[in-house]
PDB file of N, CA and C in Angstrom:
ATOM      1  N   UNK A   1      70.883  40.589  68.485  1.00  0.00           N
ATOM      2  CA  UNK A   1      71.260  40.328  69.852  1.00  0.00           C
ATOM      3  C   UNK A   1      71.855  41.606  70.434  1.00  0.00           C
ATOM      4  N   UNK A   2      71.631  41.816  71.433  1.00  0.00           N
ATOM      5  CA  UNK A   2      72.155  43.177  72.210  1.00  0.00           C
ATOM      6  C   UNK A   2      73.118  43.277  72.824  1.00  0.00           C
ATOM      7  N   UNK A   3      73.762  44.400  72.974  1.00  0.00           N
ATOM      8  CA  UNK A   3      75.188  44.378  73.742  1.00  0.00           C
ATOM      9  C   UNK A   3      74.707  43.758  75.487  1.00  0.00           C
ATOM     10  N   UNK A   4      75.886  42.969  76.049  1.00  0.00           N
ATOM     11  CA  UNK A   4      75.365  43.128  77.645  1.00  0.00           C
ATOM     12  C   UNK A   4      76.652  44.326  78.248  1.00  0.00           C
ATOM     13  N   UNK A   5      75.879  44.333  79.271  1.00  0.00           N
ATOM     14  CA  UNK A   5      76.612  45.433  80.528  1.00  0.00           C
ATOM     15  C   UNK A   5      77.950  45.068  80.702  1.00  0.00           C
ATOM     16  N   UNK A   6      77.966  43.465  80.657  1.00  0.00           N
ATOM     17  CA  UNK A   6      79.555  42.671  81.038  1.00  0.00           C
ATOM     18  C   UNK A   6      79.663  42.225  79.792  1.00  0.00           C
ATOM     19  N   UNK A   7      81.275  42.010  80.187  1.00  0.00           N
ATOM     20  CA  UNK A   7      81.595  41.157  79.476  1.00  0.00           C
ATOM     21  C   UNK A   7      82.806  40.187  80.026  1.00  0.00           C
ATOM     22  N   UNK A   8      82.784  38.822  80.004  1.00  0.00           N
ATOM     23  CA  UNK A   8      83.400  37.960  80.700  1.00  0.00           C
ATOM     24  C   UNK A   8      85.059  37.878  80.364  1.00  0.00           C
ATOM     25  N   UNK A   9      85.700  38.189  81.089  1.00  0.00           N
ATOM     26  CA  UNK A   9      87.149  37.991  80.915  1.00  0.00           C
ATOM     27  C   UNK A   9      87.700  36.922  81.239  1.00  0.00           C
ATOM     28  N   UNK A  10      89.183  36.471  81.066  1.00  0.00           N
ATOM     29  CA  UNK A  10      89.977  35.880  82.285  1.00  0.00           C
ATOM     30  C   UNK A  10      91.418  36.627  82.480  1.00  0.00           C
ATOM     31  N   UNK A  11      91.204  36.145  83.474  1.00  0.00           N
ATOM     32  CA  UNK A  11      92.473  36.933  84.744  1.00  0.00           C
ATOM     33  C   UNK A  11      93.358  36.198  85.389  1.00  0.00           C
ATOM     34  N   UNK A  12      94.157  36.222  85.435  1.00  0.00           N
ATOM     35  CA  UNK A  12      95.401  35.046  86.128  1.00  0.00           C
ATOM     36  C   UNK A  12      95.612  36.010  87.563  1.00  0.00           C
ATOM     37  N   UNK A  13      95.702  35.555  88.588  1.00  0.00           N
ATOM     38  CA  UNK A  13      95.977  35.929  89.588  1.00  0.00           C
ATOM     39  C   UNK A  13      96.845  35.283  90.609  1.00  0.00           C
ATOM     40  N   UNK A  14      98.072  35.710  91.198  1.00  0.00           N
ATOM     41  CA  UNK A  14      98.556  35.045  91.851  1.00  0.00           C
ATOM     42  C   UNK A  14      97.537  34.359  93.515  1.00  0.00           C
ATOM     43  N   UNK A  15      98.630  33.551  94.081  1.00  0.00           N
ATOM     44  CA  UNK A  15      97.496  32.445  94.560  1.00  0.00           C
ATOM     45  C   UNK A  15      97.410  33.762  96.275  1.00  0.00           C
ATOM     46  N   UNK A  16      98.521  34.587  96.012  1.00  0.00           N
ATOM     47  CA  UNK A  16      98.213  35.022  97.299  1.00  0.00           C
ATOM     48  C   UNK A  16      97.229  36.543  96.637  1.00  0.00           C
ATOM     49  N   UNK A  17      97.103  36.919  96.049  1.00  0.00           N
ATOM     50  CA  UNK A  17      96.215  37.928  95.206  1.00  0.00           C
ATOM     51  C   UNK A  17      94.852  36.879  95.755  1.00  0.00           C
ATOM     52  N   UNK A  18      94.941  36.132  94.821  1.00  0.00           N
ATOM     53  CA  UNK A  18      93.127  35.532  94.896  1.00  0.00           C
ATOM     54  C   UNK A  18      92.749  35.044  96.293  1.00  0.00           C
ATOM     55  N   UNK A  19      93.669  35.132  97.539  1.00  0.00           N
ATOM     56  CA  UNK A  19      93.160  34.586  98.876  1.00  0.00           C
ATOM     57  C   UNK A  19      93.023  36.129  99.176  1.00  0.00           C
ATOM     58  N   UNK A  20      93.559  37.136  99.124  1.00  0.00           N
ATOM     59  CA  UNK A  20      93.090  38.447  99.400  1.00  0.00           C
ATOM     60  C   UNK A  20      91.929  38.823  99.390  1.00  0.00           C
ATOM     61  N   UNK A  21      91.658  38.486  97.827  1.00  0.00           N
ATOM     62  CA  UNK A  21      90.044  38.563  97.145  1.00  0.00           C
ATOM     63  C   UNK A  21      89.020  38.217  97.782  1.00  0.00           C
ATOM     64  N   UNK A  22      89.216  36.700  98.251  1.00  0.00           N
ATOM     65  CA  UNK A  22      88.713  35.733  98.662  1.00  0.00           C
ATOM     66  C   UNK A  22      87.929  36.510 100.571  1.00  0.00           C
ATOM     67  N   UNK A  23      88.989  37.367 100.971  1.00  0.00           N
ATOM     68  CA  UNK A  23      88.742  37.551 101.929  1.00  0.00           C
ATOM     69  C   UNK A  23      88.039  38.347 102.032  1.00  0.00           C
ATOM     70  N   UNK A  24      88.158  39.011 101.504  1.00  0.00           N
ATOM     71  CA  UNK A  24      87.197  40.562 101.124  1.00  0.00           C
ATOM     72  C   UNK A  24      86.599  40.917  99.907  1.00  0.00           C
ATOM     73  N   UNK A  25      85.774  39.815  99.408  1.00  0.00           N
ATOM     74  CA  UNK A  25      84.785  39.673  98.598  1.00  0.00           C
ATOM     75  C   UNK A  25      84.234  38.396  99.213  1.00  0.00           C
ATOM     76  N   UNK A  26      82.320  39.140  98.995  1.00  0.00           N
ATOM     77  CA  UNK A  26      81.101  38.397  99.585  1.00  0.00           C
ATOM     78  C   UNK A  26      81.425  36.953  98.175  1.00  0.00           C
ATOM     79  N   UNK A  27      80.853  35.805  99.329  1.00  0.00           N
ATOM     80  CA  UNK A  27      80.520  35.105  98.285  1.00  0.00           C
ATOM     81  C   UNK A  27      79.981  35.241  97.040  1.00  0.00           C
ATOM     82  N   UNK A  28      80.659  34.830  96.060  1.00  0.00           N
ATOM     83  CA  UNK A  28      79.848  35.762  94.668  1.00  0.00           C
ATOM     84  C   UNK A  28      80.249  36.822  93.890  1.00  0.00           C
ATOM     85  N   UNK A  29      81.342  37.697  94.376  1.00  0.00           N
ATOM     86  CA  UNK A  29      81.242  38.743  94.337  1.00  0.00           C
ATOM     87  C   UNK A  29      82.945  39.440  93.944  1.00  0.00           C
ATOM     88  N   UNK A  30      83.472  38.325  93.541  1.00  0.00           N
ATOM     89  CA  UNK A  30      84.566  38.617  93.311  1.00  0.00           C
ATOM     90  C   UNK A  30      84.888  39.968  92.132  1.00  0.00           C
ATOM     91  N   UNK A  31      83.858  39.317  91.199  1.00  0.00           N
ATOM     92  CA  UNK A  31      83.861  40.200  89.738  1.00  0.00           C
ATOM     93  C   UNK A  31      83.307  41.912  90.138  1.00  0.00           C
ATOM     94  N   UNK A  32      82.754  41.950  91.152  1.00  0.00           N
ATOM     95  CA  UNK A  32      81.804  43.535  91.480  1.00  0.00           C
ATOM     96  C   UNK A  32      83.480  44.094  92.333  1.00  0.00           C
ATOM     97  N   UNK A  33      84.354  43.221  92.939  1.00  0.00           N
ATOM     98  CA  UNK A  33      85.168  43.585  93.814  1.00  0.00           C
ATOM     99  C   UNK A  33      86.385  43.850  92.725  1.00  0.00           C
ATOM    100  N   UNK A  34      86.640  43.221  92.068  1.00  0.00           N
ATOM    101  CA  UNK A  34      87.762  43.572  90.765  1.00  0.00           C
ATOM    102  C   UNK A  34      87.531  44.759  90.288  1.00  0.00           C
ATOM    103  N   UNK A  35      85.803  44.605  89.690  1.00  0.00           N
ATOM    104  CA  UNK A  35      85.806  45.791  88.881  1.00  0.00           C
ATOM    105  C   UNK A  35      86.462  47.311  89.946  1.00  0.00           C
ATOM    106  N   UNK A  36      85.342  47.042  90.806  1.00  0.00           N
ATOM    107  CA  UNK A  36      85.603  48.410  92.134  1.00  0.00           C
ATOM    108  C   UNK A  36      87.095  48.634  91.777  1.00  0.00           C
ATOM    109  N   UNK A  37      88.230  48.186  92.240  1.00  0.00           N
ATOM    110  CA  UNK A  37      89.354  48.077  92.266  1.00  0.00           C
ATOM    111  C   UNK A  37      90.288  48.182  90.935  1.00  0.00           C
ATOM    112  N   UNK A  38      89.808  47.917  90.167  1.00  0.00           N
ATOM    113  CA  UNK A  38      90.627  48.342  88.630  1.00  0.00           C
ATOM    114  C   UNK A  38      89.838  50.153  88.504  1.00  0.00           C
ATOM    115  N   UNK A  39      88.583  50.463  88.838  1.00  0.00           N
ATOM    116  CA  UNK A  39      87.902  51.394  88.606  1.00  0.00           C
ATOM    117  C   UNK A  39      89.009  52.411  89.475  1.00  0.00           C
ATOM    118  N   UNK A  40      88.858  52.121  90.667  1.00  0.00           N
ATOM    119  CA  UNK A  40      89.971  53.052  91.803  1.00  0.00           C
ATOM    120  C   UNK A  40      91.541  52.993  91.138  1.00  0.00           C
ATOM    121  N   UNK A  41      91.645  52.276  90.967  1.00  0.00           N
ATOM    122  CA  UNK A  41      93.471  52.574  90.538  1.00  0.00           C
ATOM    123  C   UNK A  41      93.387  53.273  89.323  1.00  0.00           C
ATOM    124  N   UNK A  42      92.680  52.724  88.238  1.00  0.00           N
ATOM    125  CA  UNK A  42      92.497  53.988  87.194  1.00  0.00           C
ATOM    126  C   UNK A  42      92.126  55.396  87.489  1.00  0.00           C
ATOM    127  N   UNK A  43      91.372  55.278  88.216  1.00  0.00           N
ATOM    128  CA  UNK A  43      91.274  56.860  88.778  1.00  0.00           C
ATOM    129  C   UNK A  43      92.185  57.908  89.404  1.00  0.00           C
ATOM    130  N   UNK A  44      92.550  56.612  90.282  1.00  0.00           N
ATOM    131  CA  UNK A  44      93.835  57.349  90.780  1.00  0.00           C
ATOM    132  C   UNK A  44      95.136  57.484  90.141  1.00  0.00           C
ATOM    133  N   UNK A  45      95.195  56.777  88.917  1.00  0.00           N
ATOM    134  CA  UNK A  45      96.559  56.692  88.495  1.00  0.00           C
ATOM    135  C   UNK A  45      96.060  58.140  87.642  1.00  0.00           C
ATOM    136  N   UNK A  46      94.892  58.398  86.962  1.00  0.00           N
ATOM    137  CA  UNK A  46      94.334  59.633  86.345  1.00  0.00           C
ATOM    138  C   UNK A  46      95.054  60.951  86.884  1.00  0.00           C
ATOM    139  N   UNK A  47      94.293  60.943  88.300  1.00  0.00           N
ATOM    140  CA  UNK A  47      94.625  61.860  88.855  1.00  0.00           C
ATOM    141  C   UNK A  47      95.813  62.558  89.363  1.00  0.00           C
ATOM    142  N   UNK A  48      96.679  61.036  89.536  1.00  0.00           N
ATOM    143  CA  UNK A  48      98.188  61.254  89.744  1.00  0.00           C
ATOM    144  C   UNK A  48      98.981  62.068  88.274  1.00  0.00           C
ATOM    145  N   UNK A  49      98.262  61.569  87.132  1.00  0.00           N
ATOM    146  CA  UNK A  49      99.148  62.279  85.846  1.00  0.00           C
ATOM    147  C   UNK A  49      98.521  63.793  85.794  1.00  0.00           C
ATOM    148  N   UNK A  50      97.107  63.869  86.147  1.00  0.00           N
ATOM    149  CA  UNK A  50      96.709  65.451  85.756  1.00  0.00           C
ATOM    150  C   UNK A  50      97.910  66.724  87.112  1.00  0.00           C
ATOM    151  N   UNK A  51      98.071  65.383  88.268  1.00  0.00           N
ATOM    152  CA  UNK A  51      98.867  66.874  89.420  1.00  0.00           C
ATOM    153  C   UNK A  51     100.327  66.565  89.060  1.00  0.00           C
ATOM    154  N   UNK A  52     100.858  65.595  88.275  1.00  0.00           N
ATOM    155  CA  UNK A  52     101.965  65.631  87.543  1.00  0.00           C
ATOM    156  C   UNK A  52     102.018  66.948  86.545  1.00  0.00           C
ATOM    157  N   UNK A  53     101.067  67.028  85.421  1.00  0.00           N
ATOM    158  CA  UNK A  53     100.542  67.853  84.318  1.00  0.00           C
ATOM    159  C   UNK A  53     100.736  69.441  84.896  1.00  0.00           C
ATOM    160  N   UNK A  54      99.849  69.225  86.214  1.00  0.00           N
ATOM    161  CA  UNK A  54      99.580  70.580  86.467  1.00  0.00           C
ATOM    162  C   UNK A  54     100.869  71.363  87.228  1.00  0.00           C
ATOM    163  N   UNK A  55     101.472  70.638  88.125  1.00  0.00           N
ATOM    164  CA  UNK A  55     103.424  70.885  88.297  1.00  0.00           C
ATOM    165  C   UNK A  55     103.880  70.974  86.994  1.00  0.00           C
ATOM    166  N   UNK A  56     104.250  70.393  85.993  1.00  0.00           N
ATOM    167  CA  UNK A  56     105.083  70.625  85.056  1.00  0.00           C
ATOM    168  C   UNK A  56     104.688  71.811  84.357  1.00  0.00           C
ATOM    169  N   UNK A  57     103.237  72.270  84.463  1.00  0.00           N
ATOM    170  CA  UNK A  57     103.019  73.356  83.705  1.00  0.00           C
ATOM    171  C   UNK A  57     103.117  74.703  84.254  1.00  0.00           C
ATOM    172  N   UNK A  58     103.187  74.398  85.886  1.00  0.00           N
ATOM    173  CA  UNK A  58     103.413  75.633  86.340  1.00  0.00           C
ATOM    174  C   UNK A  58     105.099  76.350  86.968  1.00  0.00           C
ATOM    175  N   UNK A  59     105.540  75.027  86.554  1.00  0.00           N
ATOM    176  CA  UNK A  59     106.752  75.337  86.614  1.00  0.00           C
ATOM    177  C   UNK A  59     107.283  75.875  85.498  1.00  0.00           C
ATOM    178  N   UNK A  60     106.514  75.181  84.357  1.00  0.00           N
ATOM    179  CA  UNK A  60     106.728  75.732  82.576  1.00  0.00           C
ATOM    180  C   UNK A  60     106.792  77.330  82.508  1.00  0.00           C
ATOM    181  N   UNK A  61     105.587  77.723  83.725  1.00  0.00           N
ATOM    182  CA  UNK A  61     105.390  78.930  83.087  1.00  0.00           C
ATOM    183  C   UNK A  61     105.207  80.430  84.916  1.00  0.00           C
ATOM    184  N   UNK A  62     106.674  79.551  85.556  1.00  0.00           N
ATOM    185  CA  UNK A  62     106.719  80.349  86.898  1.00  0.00           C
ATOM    186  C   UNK A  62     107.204  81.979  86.433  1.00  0.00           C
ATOM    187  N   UNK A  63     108.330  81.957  84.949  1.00  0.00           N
ATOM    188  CA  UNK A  63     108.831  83.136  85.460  1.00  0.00           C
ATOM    189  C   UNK A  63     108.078  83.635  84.378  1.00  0.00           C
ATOM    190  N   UNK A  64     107.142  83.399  83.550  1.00  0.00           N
ATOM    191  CA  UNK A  64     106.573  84.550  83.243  1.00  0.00           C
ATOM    192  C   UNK A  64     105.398  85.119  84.321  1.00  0.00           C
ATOM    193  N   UNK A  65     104.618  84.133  85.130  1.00  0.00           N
ATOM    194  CA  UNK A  65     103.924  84.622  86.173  1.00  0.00           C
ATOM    195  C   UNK A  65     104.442  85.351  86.871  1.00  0.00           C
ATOM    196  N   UNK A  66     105.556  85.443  87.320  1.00  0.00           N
ATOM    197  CA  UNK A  66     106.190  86.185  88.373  1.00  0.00           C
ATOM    198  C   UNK A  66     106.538  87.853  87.754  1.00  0.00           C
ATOM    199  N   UNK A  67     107.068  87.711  86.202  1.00  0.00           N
ATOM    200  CA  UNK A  67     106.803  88.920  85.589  1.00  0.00           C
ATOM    201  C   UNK A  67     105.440  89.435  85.501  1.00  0.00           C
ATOM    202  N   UNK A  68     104.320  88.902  85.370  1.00  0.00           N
ATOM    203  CA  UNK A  68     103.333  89.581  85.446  1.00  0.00           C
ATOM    204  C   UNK A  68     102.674  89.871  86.188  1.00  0.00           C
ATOM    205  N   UNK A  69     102.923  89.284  87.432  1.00  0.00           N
ATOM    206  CA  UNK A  69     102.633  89.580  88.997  1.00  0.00           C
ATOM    207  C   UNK A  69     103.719  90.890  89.049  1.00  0.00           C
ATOM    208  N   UNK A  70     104.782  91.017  88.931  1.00  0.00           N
ATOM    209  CA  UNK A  70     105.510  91.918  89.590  1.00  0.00           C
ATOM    210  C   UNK A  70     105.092  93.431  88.538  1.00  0.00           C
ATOM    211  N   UNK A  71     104.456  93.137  87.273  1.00  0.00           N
ATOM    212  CA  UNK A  71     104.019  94.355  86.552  1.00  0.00           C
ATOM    213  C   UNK A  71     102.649  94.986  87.233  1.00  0.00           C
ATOM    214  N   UNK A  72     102.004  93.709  87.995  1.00  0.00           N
ATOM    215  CA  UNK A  72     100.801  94.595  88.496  1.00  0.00           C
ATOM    216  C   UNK A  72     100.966  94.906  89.697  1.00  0.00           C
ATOM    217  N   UNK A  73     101.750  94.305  90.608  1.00  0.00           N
ATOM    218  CA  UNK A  73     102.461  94.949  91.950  1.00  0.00           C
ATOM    219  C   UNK A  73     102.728  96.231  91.681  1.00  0.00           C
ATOM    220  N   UNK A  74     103.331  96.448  90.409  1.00  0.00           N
ATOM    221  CA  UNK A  74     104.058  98.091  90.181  1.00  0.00           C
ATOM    222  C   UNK A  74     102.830  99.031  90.076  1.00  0.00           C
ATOM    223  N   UNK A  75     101.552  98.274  89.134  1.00  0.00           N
ATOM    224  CA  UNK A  75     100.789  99.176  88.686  1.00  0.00           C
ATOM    225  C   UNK A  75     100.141  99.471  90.254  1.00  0.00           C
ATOM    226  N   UNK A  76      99.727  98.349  90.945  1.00  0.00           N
ATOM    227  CA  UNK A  76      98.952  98.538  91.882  1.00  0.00           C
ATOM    228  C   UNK A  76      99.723  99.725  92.952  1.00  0.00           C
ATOM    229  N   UNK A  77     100.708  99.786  93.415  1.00  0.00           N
ATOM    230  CA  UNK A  77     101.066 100.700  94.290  1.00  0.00           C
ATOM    231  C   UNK A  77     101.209 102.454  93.635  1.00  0.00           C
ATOM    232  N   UNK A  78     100.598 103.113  92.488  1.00  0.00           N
ATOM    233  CA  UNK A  78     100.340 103.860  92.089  1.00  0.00           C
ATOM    234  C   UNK A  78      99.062 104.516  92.378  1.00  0.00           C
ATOM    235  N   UNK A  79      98.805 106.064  92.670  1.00  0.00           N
ATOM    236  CA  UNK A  79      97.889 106.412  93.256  1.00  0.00           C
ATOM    237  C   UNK A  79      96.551 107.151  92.375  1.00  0.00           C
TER     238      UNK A  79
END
């Protein structure tokens, strides 16, 4: 037997969550509208930790940049 594409869950949802759903999902279509929506917040929660990542690392590493910016400032104004 083969894997399928889905696979059937259950989900508890509060009653004002599932009239949300309800409103803005086509008849039918609740499960294509979840997925969409778990897909987007994972993404975005992704993206929120990599520009977290990428602040902490450049703050990790401001004053050696700034030393090595200010060594080629020196070199550069030499003729």
């Amino acid at each position: 037997m083969g894997m399928s594409a889905h696979q059937r869950v259950n989900v508890t949802l509060s009653r004002d969550t599932l009239r949300l759903l309800d409103r803005v999902a086509p008849k039918g279509a609740r499960s294509r509208v979840v997925d969409d929506a778990v897909r987007f917040f994972i993404e975005a929660h992704g993206r929120k930790k990599l520009a977290r990542l990428l602040r902490a690392g450049a703050r990790a590493r401001a004053a050696r940049d700034r030393a090595l910016a200010a060594e080629w400032f020196a070199l550069s104004d030499q003729p």
